[in-house]
PDB file of N, CA and C in Angstrom:
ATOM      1  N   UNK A   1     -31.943  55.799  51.983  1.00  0.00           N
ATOM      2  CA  UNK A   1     -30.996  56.879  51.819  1.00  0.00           C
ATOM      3  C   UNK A   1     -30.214  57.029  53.121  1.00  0.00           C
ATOM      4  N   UNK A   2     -28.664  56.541  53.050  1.00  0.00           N
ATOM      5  CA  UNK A   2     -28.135  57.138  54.048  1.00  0.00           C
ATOM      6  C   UNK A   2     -28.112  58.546  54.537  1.00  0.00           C
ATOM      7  N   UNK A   3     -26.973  58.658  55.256  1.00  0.00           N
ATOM      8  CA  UNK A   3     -26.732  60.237  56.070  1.00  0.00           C
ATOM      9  C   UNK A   3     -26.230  60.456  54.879  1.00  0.00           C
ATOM     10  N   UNK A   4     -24.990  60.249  54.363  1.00  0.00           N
ATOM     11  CA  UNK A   4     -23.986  61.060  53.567  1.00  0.00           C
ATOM     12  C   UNK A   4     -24.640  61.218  52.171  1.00  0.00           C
ATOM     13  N   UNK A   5     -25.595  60.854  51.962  1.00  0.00           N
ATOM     14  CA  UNK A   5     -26.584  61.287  50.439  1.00  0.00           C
ATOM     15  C   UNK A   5     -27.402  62.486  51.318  1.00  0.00           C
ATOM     16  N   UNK A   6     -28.382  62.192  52.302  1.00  0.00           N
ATOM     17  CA  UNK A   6     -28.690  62.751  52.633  1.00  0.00           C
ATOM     18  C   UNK A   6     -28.562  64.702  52.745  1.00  0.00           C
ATOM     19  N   UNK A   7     -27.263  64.365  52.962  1.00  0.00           N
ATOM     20  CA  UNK A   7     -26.192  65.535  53.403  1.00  0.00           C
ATOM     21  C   UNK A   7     -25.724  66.078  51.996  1.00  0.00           C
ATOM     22  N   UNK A   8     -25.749  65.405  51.050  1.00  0.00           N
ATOM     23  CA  UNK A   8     -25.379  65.867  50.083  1.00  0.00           C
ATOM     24  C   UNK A   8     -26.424  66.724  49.127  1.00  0.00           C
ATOM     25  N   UNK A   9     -27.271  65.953  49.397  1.00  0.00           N
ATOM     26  CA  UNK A   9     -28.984  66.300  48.824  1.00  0.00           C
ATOM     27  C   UNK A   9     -29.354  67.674  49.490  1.00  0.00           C
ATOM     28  N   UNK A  10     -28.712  67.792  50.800  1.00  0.00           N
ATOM     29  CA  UNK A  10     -28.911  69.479  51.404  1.00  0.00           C
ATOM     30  C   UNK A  10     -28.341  70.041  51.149  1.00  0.00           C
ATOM     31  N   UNK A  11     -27.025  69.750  50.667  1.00  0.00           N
ATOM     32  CA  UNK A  11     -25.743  70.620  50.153  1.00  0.00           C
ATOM     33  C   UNK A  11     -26.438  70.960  48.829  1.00  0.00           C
ATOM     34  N   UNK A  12     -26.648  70.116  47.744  1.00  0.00           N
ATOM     35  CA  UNK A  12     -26.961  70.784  46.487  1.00  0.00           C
ATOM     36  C   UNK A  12     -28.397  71.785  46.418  1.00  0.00           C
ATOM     37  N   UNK A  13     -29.024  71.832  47.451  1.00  0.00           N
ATOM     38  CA  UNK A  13     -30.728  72.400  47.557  1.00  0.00           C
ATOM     39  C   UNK A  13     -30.097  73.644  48.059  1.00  0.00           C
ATOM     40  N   UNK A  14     -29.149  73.692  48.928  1.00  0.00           N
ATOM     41  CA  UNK A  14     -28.583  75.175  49.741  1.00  0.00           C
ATOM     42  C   UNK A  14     -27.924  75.306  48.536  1.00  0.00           C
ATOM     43  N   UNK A  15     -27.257  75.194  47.653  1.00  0.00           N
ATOM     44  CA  UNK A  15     -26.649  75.625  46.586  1.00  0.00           C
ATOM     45  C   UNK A  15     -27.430  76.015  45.751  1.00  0.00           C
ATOM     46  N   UNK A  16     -28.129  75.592  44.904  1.00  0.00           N
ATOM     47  CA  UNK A  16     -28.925  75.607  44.255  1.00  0.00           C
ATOM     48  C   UNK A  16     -30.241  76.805  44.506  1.00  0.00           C
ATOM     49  N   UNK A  17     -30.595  77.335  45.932  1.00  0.00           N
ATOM     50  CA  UNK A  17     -31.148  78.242  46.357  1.00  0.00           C
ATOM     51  C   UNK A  17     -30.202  79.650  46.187  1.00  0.00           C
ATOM     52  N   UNK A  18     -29.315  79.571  46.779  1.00  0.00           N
ATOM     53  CA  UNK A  18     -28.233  80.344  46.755  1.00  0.00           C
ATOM     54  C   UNK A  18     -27.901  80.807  45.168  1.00  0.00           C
ATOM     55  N   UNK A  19     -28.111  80.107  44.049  1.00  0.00           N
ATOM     56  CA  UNK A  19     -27.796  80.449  43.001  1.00  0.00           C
ATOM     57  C   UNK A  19     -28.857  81.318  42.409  1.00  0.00           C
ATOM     58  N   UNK A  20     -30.172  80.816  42.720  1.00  0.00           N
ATOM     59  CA  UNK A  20     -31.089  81.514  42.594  1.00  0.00           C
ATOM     60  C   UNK A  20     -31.430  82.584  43.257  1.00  0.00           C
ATOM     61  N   UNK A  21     -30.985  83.020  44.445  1.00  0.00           N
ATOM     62  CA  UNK A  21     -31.134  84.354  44.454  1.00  0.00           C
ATOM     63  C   UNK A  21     -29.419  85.344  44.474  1.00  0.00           C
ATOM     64  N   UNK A  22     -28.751  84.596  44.047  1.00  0.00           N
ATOM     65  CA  UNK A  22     -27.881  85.511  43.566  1.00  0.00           C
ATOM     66  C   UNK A  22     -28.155  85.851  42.046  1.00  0.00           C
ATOM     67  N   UNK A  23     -28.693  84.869  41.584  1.00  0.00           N
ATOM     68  CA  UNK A  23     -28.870  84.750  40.136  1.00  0.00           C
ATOM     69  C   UNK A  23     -29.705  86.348  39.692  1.00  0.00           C
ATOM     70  N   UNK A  24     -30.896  86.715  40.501  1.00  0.00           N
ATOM     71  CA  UNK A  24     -31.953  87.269  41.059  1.00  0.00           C
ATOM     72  C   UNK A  24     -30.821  88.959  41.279  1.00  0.00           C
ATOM     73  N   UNK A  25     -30.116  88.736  42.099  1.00  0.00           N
ATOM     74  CA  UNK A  25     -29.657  90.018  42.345  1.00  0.00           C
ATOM     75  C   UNK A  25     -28.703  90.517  41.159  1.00  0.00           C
ATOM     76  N   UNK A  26     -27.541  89.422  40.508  1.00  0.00           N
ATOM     77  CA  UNK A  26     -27.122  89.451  38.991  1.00  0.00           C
ATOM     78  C   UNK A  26     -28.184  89.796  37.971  1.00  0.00           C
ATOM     79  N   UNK A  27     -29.038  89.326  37.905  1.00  0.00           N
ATOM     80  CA  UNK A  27     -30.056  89.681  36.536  1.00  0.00           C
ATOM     81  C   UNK A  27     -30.542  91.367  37.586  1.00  0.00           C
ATOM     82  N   UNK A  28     -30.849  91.975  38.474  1.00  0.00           N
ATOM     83  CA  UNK A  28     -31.068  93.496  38.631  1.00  0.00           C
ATOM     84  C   UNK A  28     -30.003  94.517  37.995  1.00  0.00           C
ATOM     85  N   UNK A  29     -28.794  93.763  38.571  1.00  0.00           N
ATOM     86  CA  UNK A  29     -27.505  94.388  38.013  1.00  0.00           C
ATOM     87  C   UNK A  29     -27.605  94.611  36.254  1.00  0.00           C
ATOM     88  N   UNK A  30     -27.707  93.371  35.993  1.00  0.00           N
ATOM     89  CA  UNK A  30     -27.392  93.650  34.288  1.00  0.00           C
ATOM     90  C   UNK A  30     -28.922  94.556  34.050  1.00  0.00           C
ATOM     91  N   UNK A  31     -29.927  94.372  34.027  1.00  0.00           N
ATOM     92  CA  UNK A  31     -31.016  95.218  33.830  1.00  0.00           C
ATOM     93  C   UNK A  31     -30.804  96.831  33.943  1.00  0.00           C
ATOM     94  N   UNK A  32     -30.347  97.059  35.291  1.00  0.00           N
ATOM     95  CA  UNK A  32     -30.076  98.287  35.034  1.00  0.00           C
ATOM     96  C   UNK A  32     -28.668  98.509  34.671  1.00  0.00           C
ATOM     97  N   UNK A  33     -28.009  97.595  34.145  1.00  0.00           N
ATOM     98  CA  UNK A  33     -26.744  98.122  33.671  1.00  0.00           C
ATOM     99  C   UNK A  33     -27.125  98.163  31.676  1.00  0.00           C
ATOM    100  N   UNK A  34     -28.102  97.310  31.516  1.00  0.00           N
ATOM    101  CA  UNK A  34     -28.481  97.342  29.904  1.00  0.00           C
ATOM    102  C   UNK A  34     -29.275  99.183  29.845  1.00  0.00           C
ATOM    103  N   UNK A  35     -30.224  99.172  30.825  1.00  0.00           N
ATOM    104  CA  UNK A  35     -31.085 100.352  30.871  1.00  0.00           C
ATOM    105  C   UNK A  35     -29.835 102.035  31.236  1.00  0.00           C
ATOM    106  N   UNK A  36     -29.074 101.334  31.893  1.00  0.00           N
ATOM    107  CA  UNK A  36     -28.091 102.790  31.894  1.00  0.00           C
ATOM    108  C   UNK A  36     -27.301 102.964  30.298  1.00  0.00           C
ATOM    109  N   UNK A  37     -27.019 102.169  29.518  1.00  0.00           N
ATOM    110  CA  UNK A  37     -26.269 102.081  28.421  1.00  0.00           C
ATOM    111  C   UNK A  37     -26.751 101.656  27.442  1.00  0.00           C
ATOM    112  N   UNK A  38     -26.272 102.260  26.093  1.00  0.00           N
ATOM    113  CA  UNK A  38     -27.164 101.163  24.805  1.00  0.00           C
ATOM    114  C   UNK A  38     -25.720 100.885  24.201  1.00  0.00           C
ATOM    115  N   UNK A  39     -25.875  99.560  23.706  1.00  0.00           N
ATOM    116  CA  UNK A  39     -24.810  99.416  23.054  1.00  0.00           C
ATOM    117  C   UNK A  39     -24.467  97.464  22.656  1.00  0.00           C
ATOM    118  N   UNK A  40     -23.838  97.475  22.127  1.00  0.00           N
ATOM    119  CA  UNK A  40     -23.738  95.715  21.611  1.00  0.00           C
ATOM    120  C   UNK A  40     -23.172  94.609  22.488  1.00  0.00           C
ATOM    121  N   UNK A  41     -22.208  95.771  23.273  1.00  0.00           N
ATOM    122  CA  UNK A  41     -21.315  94.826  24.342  1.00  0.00           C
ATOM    123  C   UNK A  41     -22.041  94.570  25.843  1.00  0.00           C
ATOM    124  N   UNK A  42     -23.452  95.140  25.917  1.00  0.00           N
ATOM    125  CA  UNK A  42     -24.052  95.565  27.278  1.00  0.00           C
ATOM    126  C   UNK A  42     -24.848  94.387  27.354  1.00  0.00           C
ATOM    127  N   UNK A  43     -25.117  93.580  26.771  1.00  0.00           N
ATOM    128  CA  UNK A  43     -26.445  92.270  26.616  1.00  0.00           C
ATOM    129  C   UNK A  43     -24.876  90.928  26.969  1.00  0.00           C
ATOM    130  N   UNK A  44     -24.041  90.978  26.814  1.00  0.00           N
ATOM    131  CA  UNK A  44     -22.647  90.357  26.920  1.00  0.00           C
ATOM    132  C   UNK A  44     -23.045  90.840  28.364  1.00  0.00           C
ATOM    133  N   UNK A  45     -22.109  91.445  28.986  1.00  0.00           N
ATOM    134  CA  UNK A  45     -21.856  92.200  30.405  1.00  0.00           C
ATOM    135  C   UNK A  45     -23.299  91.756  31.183  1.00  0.00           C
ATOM    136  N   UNK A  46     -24.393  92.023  30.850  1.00  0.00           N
ATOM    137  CA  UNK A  46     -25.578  91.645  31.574  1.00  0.00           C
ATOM    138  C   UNK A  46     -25.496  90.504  31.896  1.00  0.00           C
ATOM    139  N   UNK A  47     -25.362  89.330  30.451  1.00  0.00           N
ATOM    140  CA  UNK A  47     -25.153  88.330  30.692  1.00  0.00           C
ATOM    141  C   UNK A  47     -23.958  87.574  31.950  1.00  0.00           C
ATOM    142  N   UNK A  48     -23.132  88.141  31.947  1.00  0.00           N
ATOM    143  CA  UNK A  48     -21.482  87.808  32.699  1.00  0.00           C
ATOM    144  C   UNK A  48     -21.975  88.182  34.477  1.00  0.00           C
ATOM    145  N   UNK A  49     -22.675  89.574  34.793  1.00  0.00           N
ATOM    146  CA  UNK A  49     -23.177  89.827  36.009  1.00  0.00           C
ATOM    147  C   UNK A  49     -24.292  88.971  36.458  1.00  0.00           C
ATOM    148  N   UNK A  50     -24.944  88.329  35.339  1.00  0.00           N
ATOM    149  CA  UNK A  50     -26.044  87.228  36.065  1.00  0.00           C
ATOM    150  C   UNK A  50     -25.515  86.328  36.287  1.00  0.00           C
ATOM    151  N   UNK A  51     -24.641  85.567  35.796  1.00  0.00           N
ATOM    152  CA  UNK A  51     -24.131  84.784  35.769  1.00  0.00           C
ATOM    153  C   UNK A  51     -22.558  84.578  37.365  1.00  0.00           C
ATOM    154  N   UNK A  52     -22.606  85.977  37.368  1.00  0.00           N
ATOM    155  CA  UNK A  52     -21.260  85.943  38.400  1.00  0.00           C
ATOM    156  C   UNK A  52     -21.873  85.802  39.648  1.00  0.00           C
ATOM    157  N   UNK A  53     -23.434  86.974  39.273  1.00  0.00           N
ATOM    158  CA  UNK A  53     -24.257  86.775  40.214  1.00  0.00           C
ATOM    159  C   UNK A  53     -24.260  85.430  41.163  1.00  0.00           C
ATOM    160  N   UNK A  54     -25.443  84.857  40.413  1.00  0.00           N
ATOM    161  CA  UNK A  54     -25.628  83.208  40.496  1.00  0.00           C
ATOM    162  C   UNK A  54     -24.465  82.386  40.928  1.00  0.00           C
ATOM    163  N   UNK A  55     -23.537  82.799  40.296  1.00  0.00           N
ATOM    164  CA  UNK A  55     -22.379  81.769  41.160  1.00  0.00           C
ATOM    165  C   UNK A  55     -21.588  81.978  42.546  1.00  0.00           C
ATOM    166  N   UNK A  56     -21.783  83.794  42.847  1.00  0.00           N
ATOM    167  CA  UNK A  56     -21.152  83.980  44.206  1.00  0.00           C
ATOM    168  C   UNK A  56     -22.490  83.510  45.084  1.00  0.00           C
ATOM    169  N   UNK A  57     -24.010  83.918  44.598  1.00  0.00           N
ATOM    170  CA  UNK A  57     -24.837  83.389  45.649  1.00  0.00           C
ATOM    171  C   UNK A  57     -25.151  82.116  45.513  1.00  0.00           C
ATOM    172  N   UNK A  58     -24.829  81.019  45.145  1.00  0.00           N
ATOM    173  CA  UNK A  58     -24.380  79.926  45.386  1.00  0.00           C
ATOM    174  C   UNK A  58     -23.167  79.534  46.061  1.00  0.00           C
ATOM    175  N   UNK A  59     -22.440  79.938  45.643  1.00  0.00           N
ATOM    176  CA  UNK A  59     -21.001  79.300  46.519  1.00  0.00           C
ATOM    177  C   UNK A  59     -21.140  80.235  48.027  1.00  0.00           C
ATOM    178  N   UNK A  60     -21.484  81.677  48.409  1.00  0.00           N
ATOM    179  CA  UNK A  60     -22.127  81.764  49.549  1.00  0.00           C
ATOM    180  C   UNK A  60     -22.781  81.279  50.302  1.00  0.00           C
ATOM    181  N   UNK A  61     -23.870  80.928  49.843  1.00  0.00           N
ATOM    182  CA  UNK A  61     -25.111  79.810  50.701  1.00  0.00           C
ATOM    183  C   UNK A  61     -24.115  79.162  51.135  1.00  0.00           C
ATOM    184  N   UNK A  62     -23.484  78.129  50.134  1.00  0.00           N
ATOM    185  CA  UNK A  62     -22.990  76.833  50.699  1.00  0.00           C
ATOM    186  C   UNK A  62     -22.098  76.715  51.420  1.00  0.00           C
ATOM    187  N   UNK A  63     -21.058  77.827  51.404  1.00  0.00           N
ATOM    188  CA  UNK A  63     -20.463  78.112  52.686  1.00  0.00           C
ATOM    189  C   UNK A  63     -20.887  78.439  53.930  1.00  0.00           C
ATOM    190  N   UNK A  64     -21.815  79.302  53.747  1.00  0.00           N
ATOM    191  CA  UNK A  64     -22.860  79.257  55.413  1.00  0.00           C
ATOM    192  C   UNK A  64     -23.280  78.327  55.613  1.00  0.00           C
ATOM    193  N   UNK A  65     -24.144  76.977  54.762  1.00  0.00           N
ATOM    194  CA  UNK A  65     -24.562  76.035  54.821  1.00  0.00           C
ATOM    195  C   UNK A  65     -23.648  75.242  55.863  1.00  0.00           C
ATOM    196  N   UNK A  66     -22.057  75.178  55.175  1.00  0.00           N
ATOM    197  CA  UNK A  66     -21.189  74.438  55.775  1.00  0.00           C
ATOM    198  C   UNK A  66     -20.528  75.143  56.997  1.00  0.00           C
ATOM    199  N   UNK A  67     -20.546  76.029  57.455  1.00  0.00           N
ATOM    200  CA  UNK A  67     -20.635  76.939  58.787  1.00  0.00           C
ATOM    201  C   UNK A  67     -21.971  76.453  59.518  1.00  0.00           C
ATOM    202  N   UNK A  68     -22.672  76.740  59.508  1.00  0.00           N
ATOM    203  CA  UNK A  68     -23.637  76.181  60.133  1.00  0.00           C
ATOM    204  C   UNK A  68     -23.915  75.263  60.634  1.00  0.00           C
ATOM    205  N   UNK A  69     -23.677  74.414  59.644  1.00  0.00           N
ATOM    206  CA  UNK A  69     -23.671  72.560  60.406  1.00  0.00           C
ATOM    207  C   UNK A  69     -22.387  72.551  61.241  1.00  0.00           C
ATOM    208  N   UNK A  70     -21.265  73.189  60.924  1.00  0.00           N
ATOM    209  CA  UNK A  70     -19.904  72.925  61.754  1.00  0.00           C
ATOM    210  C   UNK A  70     -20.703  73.249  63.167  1.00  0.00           C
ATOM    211  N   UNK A  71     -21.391  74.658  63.138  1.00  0.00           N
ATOM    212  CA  UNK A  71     -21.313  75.269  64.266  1.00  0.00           C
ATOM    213  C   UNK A  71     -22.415  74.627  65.451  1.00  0.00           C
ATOM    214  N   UNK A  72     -23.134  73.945  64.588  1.00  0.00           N
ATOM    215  CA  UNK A  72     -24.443  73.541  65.089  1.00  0.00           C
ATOM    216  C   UNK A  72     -23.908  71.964  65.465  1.00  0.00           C
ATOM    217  N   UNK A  73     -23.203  71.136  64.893  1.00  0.00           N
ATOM    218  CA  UNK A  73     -22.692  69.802  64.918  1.00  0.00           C
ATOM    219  C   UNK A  73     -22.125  69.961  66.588  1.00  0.00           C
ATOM    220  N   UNK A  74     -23.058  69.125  67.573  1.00  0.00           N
ATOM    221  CA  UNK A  74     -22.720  68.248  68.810  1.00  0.00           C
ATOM    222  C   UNK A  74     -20.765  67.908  68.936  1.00  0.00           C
ATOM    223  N   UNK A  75     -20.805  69.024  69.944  1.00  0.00           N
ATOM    224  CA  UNK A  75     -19.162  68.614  69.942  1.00  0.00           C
ATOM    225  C   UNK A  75     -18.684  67.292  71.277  1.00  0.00           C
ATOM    226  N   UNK A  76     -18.177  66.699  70.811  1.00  0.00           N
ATOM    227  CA  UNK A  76     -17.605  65.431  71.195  1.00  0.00           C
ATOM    228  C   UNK A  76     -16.545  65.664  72.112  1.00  0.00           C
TER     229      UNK A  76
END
C-alpha cells in the first residue's frame, strides 16, 4: 500500500467517524423532535435531521482532518 491509498484509507475512516457521530447527534434531534410532536410528517423530519446530521459530521471531521495534516505537514 502506497502513501496516497494510505491517505485515502484515513480520509474515508475520519469521514466515516465523523458521520457517525453526527449521525448520533441527528438521531437526538429527531427523537426529541418525534417526542415533542405527534404527527405523520415527524418520522419524515426525524428521518431528514439524522441524516443532515450524519452528513455535516462527516464532511466536518474531514475538513479538520484536512486542516490538520495541512497544519501538521513539514514545511519545505
Amino acid at each position: 500500500m502506497n502513501e496516497g491509498e494510505k491517505e485515502k484509507v484515513e480520509q474515508a475512516a475520519v469521514a466515516s467517524v465523523g458521520a457517525g457521530v453526527g449521525g448520533a447527534g441527528g438521531a437526538t434531534v429527531g427523537v426529541l423532535e418525534l417526542a415533542a410532536t405527534q404527527g405523520t410528517v415527524t418520522g419524515l423530519t426525524a428521518g431528514v435531521a439524522i441524516g443532515l446530521g450524519a452528513a455535516a459530521g462527516a464532511v466536518t471531521f474531514f475538513l479538520g482532518y484536512k486542516l490538520f495534516r495541512y497544519l501538521t505537514k513539514p514545511k519545505r
